[in-house]
C-alpha atoms as a PDB file:
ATOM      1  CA  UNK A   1      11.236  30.624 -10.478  1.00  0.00           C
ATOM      2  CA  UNK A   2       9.526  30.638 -13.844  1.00  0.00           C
ATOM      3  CA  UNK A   3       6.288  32.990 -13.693  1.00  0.00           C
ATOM      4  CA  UNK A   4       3.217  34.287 -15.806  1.00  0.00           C
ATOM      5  CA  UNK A   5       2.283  38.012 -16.830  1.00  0.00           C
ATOM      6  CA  UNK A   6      -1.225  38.503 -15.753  1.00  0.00           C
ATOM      7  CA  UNK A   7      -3.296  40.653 -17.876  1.00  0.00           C
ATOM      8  CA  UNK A   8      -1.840  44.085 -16.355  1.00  0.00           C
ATOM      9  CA  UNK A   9       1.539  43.501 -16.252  1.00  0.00           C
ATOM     10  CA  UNK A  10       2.337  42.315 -12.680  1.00  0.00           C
ATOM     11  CA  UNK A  11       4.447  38.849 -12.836  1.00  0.00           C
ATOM     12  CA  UNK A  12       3.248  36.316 -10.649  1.00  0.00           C
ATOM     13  CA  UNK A  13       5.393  32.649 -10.069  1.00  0.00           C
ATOM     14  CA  UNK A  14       3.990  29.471 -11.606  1.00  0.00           C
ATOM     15  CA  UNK A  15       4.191  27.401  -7.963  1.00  0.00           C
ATOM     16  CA  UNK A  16       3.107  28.808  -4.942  1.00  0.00           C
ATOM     17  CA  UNK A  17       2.728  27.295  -1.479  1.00  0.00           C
ATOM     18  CA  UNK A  18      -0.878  27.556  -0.217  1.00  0.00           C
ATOM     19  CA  UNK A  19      -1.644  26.986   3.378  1.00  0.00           C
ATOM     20  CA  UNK A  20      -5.640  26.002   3.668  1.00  0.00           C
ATOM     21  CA  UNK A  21      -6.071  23.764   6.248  1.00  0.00           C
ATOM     22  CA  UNK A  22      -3.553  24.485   8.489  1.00  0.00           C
ATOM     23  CA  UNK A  23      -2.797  25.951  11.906  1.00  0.00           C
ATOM     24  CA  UNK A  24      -1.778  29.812  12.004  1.00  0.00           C
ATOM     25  CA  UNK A  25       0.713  28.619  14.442  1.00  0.00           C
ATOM     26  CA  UNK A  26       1.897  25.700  12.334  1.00  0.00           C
ATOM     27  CA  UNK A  27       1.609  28.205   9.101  1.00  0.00           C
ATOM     28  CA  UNK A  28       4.226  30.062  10.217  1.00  0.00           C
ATOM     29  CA  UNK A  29       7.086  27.368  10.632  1.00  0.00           C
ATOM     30  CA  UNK A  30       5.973  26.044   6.940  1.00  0.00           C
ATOM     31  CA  UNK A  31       5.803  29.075   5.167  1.00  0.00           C
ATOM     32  CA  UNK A  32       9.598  29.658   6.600  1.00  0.00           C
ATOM     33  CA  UNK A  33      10.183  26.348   5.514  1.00  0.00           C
ATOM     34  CA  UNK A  34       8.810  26.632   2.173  1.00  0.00           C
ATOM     35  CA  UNK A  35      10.660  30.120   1.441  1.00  0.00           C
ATOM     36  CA  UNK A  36      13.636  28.342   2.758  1.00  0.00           C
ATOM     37  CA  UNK A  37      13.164  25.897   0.094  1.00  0.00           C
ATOM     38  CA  UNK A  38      12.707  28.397  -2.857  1.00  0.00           C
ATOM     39  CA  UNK A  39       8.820  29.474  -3.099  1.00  0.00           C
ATOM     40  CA  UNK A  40       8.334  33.022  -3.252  1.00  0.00           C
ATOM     41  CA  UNK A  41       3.969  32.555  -4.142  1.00  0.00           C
ATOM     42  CA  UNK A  42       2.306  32.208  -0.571  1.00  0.00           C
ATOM     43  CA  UNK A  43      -1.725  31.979  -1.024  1.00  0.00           C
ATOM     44  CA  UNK A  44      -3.891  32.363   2.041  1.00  0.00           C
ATOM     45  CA  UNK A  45      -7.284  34.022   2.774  1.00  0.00           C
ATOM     46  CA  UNK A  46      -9.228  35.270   5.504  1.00  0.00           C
ATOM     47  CA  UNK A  47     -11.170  32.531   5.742  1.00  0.00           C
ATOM     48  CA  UNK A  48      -8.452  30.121   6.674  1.00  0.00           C
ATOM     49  CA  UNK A  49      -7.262  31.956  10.115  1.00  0.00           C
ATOM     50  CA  UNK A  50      -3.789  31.714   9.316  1.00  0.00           C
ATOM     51  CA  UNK A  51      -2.884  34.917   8.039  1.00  0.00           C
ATOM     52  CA  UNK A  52      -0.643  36.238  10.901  1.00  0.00           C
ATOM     53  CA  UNK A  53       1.428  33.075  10.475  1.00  0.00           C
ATOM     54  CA  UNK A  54       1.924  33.876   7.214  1.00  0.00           C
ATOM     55  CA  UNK A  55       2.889  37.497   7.692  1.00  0.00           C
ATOM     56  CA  UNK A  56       5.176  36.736  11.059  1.00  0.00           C
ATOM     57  CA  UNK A  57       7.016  34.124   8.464  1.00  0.00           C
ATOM     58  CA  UNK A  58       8.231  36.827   5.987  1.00  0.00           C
ATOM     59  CA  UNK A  59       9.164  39.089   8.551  1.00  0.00           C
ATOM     60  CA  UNK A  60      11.478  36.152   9.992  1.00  0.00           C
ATOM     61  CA  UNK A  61      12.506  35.206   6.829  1.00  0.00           C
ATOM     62  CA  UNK A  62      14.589  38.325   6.179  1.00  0.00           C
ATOM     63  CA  UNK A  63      13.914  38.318   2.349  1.00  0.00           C
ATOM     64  CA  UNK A  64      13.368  41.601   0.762  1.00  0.00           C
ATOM     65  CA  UNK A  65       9.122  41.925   0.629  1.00  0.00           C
ATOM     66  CA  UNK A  66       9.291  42.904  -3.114  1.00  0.00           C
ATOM     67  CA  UNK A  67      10.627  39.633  -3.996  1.00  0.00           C
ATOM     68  CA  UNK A  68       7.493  37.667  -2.338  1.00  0.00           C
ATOM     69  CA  UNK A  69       4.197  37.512  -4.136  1.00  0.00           C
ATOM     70  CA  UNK A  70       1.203  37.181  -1.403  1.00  0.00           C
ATOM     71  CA  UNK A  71      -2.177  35.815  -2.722  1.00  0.00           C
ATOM     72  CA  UNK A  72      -4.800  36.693   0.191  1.00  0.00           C
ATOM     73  CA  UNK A  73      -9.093  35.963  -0.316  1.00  0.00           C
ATOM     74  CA  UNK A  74     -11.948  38.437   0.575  1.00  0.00           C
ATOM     75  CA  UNK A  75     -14.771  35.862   2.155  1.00  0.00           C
ATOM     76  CA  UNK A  76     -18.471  36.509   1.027  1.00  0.00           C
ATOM     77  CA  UNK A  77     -19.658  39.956   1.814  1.00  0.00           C
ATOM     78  CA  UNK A  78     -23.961  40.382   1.734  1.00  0.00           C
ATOM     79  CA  UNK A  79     -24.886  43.500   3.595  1.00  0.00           C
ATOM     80  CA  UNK A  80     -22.716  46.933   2.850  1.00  0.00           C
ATOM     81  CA  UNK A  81     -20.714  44.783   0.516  1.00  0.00           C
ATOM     82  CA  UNK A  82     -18.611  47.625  -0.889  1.00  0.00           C
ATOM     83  CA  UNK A  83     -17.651  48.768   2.734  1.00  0.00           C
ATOM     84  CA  UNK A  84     -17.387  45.556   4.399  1.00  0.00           C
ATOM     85  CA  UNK A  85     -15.005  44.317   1.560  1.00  0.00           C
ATOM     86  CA  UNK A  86     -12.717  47.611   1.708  1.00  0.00           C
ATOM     87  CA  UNK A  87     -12.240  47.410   5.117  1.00  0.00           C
ATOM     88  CA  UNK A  88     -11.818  43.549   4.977  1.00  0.00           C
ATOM     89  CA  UNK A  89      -8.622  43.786   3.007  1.00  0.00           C
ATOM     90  CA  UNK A  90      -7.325  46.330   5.937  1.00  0.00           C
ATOM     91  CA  UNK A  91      -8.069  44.131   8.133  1.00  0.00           C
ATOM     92  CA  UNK A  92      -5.983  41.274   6.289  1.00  0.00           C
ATOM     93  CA  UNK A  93      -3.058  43.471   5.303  1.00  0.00           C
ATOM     94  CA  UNK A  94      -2.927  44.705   9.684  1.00  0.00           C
ATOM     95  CA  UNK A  95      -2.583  40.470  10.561  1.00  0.00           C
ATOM     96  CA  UNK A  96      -0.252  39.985   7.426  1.00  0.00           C
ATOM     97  CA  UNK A  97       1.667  43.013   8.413  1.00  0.00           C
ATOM     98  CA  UNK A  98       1.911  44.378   5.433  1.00  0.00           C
ATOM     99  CA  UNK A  99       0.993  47.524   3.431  1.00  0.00           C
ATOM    100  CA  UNK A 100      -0.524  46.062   0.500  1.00  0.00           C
ATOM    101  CA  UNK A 101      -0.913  42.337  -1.425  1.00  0.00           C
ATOM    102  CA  UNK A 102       0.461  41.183  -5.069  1.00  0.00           C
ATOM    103  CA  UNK A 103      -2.992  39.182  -5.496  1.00  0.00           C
ATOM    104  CA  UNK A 104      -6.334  40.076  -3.854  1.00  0.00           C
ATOM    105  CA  UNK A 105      -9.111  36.902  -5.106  1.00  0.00           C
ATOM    106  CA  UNK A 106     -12.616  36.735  -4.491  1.00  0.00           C
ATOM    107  CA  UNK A 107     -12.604  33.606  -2.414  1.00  0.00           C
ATOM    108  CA  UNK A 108     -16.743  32.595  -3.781  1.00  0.00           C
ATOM    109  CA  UNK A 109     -19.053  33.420  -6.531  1.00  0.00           C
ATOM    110  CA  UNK A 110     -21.267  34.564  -4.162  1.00  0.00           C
ATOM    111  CA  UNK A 111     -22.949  37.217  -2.244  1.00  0.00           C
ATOM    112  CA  UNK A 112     -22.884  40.663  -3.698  1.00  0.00           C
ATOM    113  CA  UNK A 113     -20.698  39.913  -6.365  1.00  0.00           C
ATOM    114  CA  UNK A 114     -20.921  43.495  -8.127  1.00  0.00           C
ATOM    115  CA  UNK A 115     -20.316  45.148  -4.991  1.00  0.00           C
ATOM    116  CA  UNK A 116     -17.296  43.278  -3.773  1.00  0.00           C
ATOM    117  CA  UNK A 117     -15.646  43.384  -7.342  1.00  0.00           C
ATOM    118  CA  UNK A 118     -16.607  47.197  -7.520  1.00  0.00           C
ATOM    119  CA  UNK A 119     -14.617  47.670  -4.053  1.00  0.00           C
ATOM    120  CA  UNK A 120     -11.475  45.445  -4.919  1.00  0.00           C
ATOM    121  CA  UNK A 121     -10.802  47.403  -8.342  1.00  0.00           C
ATOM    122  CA  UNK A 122     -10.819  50.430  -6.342  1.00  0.00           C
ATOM    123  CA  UNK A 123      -8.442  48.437  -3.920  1.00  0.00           C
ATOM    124  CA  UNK A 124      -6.408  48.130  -6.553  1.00  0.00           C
ATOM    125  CA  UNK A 125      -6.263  52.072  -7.897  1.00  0.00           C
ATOM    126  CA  UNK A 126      -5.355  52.677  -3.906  1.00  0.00           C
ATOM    127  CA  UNK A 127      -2.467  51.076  -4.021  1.00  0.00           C
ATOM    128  CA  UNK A 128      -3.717  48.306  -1.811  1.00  0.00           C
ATOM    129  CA  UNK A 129      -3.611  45.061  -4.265  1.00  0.00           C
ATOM    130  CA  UNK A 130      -1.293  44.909  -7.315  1.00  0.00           C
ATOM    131  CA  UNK A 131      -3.280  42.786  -8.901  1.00  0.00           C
ATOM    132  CA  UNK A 132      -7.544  41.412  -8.584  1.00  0.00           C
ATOM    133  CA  UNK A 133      -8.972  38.258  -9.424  1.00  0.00           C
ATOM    134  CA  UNK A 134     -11.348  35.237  -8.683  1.00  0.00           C
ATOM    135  CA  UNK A 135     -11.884  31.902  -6.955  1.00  0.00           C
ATOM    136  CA  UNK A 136     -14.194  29.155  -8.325  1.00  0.00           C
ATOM    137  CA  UNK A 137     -15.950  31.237 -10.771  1.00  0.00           C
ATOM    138  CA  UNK A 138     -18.029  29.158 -13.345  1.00  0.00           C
ATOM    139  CA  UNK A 139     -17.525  30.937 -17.200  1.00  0.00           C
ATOM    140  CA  UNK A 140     -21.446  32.571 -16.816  1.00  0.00           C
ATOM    141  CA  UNK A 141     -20.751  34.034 -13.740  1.00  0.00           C
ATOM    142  CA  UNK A 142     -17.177  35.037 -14.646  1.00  0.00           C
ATOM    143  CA  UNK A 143     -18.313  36.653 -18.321  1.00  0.00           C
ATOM    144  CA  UNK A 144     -21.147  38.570 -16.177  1.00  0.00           C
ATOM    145  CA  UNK A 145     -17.980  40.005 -13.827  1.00  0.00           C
ATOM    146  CA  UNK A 146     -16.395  40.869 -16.862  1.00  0.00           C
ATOM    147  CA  UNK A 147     -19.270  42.578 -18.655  1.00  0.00           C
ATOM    148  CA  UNK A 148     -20.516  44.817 -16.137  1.00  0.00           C
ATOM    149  CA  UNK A 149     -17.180  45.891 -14.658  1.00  0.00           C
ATOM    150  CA  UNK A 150     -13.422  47.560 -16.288  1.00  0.00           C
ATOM    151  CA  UNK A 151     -10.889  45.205 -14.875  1.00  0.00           C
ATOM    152  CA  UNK A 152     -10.835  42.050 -16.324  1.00  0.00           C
ATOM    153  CA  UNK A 153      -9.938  39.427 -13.248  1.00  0.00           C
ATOM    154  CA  UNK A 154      -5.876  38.859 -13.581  1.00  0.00           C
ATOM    155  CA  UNK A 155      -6.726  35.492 -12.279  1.00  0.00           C
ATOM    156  CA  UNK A 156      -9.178  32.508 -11.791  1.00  0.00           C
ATOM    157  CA  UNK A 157      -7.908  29.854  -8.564  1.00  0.00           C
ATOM    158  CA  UNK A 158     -10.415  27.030  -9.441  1.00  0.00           C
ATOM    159  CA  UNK A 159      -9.970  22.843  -8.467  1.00  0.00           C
ATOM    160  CA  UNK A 160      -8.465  21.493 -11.364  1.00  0.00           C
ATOM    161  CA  UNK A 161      -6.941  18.330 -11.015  1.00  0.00           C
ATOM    162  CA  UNK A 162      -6.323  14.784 -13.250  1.00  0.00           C
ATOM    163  CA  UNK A 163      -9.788  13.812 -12.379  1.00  0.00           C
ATOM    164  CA  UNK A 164     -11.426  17.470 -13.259  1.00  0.00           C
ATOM    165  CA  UNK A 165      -9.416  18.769 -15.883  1.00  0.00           C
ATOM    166  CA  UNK A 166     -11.434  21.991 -16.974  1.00  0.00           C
ATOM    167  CA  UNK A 167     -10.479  21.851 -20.754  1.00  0.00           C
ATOM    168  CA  UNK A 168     -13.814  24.792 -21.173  1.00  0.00           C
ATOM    169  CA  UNK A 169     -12.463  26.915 -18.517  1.00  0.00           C
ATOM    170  CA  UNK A 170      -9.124  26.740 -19.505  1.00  0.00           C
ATOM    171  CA  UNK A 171     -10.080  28.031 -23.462  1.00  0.00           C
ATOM    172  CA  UNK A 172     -11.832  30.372 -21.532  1.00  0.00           C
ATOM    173  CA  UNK A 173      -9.517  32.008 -19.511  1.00  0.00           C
ATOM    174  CA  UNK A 174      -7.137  31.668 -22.305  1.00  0.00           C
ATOM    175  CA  UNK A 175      -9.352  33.914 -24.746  1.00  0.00           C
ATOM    176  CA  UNK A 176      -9.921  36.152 -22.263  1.00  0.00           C
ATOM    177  CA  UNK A 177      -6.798  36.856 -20.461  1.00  0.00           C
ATOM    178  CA  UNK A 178      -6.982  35.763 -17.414  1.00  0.00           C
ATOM    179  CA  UNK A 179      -4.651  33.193 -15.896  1.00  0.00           C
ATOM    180  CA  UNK A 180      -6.213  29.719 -14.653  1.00  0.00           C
ATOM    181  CA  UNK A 181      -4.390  28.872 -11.330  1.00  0.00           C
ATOM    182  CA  UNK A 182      -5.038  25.137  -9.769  1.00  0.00           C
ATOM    183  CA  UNK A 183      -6.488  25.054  -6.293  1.00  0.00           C
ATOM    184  CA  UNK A 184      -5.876  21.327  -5.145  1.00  0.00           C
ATOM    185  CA  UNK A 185      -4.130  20.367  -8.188  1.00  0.00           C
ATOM    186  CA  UNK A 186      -3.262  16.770  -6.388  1.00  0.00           C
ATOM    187  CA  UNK A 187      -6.711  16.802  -5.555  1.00  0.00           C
ATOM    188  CA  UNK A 188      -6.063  16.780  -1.951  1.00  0.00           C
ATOM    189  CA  UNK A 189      -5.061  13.351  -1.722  1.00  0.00           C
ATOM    190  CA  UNK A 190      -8.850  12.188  -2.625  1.00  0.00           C
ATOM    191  CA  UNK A 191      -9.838   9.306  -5.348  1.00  0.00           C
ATOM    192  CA  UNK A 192      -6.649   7.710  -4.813  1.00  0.00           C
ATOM    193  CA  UNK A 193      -4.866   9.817  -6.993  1.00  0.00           C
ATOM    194  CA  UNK A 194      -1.182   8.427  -5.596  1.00  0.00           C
ATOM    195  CA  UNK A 195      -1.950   4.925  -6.596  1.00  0.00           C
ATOM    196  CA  UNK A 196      -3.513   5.668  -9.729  1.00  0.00           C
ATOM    197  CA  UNK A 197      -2.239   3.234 -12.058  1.00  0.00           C
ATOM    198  CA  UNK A 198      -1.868   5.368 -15.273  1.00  0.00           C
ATOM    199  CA  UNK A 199      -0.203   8.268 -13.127  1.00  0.00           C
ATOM    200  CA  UNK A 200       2.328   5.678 -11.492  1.00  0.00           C
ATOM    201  CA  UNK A 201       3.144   4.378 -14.686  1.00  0.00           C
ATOM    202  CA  UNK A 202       3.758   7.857 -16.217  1.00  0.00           C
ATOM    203  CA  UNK A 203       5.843   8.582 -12.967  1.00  0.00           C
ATOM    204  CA  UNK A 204       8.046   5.812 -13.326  1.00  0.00           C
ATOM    205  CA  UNK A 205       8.649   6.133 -17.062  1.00  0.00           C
ATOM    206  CA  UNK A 206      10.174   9.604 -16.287  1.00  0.00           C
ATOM    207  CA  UNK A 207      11.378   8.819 -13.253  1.00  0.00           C
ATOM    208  CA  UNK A 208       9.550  11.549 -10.928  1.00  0.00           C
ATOM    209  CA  UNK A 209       7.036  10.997  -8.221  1.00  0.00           C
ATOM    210  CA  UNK A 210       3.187  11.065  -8.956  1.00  0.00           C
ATOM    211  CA  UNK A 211       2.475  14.314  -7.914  1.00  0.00           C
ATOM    212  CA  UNK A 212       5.294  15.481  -9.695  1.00  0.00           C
ATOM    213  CA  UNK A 213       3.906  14.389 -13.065  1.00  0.00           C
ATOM    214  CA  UNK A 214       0.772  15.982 -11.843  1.00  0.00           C
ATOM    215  CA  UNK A 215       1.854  19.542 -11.180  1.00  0.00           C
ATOM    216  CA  UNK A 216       4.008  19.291 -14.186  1.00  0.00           C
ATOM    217  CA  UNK A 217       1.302  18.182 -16.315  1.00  0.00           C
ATOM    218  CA  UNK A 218      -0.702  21.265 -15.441  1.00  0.00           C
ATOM    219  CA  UNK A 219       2.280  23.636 -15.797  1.00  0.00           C
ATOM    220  CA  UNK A 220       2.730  22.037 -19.611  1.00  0.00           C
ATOM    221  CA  UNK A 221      -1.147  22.896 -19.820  1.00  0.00           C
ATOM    222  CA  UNK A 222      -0.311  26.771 -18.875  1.00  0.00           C
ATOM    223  CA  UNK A 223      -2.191  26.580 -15.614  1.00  0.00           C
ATOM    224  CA  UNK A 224      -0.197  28.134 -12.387  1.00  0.00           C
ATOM    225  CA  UNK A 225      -0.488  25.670  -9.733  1.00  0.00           C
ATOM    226  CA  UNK A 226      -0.729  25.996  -5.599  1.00  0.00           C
ATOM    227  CA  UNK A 227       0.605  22.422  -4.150  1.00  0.00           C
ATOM    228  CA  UNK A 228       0.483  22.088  -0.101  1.00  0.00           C
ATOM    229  CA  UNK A 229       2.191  20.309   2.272  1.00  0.00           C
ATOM    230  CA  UNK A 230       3.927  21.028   5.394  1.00  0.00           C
ATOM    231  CA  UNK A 231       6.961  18.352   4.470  1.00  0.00           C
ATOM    232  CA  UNK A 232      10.108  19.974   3.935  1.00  0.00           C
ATOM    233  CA  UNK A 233      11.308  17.434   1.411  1.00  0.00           C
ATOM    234  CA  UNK A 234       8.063  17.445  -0.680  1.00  0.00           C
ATOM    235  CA  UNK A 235       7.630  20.994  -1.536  1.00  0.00           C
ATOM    236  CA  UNK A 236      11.534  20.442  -2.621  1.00  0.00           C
ATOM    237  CA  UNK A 237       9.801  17.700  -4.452  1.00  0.00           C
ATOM    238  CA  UNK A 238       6.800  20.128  -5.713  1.00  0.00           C
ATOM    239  CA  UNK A 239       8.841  22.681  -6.735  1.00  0.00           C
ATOM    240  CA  UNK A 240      11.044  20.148  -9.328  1.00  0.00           C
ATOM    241  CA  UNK A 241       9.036  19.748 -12.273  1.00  0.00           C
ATOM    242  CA  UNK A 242      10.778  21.965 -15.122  1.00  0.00           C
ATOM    243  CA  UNK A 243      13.417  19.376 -15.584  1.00  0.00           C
ATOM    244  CA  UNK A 244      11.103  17.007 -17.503  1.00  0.00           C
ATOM    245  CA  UNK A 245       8.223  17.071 -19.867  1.00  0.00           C
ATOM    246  CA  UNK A 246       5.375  14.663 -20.456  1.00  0.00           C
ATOM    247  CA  UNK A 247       4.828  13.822 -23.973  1.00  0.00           C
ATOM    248  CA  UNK A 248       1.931  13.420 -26.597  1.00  0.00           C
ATOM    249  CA  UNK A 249       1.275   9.834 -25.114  1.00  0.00           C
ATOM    250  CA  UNK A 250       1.510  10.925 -21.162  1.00  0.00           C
ATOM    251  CA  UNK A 251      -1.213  13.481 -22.335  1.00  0.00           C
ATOM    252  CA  UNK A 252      -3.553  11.310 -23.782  1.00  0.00           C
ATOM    253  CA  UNK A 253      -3.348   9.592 -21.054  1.00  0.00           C
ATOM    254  CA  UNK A 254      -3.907  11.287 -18.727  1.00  0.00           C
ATOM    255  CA  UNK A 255      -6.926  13.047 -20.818  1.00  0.00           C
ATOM    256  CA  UNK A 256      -8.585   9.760 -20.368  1.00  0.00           C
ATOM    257  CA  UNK A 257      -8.805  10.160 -16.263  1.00  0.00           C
ATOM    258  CA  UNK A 258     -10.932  13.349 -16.732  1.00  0.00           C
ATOM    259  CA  UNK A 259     -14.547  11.894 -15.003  1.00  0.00           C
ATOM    260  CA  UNK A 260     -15.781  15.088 -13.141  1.00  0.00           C
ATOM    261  CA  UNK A 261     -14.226  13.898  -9.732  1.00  0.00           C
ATOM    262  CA  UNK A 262     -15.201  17.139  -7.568  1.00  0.00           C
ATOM    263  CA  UNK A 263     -14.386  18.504  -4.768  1.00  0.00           C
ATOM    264  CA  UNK A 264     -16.232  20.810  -3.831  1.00  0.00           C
ATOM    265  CA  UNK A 265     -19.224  21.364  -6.441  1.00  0.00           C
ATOM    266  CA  UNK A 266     -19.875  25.498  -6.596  1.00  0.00           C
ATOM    267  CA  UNK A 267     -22.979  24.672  -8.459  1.00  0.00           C
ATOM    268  CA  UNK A 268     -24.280  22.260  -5.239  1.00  0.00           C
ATOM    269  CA  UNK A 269     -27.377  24.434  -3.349  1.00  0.00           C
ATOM    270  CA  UNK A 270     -25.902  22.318  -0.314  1.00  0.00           C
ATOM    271  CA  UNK A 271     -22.418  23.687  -0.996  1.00  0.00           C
ATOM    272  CA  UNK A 272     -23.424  27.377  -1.229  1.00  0.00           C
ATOM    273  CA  UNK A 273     -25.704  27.046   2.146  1.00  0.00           C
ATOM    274  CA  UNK A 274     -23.014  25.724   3.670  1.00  0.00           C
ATOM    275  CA  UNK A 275     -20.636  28.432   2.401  1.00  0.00           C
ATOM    276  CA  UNK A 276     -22.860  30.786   3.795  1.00  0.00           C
ATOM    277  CA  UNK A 277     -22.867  29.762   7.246  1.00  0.00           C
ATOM    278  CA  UNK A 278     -19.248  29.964   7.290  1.00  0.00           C
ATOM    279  CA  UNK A 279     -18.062  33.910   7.847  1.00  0.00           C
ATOM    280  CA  UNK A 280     -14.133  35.152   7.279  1.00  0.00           C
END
């Protein structure tokens, strides 16, 4: 599995198999499943309830917990945010069953920022995460992380996707470091993105399946990438993307679908109360 170097050394894979959305009893059969089929990135959070699945599927899977990078999400802390996001991670690492994570991310740009990133680097001296980052971090608030604090985020998950390509945030991350890792990179199925006629005609010029193009076309762009699905012959399919590449044309293309098709908008007031009602 071909991987990137974040910013203090730790290699982390390309692919990874993210399980939002689905069942912590479900969770485990996929993530067995999906290390079965070759993944060795699994990406959770608190937030998402499935954490025990994930843990109960590496102890099942009898491969060696070095050679499995987890990704888990500290949920927006307010009050005693220093505290509450120390003792969050120990609570994650007691349902993963483990002793410490590959990739701790601050799941939202919100809340008490400072205090939360202040407790995850010291999460990191402890031993606890091998590596800190962010989730859905615009570049102001990002460059503000980075200004008032010593580590540098190893990582920003953020929706990037055909129809929300991120060209600024990608130069960005570039200059500074820090690798840009797709959250819903087949934009969850949304805008009909399958039957997009430019993508299907890319997909059967090389032969490969939309999403295929899709997650390779991000890969070609340097951005890691966390497809989902709880089909054992599609994350075959999700994994199978080096043997290919798009070309100038595919990514001119493709450039031309970028139309700020969002998901979920982290500069929405709507969005944020509604992230705040929501507690991991």
């Amino acid at each position: 599995m071909k991987s990137a170097k974040l910013n203090n050394g730790v290699e982390m894979p390309l692919v990874g198999f993210g399980v939002y959305q689905v069942s912590d009893e479900e969770t485990e059969q996929a993530v067995l499943a999906a290390l079965k089929a070759g993944y060795r990135l699994l990406d959770t959070a608190s937030v998402y309830g499935n954490e025990a699945g994930v843990g109960r599927a590496i102890k099942a899977s009898g491969i060696a917990r070095e050679e499995i990078f987890v990704t888990t999400k500290l949920w927006i802390q307010r009050e005693n945010a220093y505290e509450n996001s120390q003792k969050a991670l120990e609570d994650s690492l007691v349902r993963l069953g483990l002793d410490y994570v590959d990739l701790y991310l601050m799941h939202q740009p919100f809340g008490d920022v400072h205090e939360q990133w202040r407790a995850m680097e010291d999460l990191q001296k402890a031993g606890k995460a091998r590596a800190i980052g962010v989730c859905n971090f615009h570049t102001d608030r990002l460059m503000d992380l980075i200004t008032c604090h010593k580590i540098v985020p190893a990582v920003n998950q953020i929706e990037t996707h055909p129809f929300y390509q991120r060209e600024e945030e990608l130069a960005f991350h570039k200059e500074q470091g820090i690798v840009h890792q797709s959250w819903g990179p087949l934009a969850e199925g949304k805008f009909d993105i399958f039957t997009n006629p430019v993508l299907t005609q890319i997909a059967e010029k090389h032969n490969k399946s939309v999403a295929q193009v899709i997650l390779r076309w991000l890969n070609q762009r340097g951005i890691a990438i966390i497809p989902k699905s709880v089909k054992v012959e599609r994350m075959a399919e999700n994994r199978d993307i080096f043997g290919f590449t798009l070309d100038a044309q595919d990514f001119a293309d493709i450039a031309a679908l970028n139309r700020n098709e969002i998901i979920f908008d982290h500069r929405d007031p709507k969005m944020i109360q509604w992230l705040a009602q929501h507690r991991g």
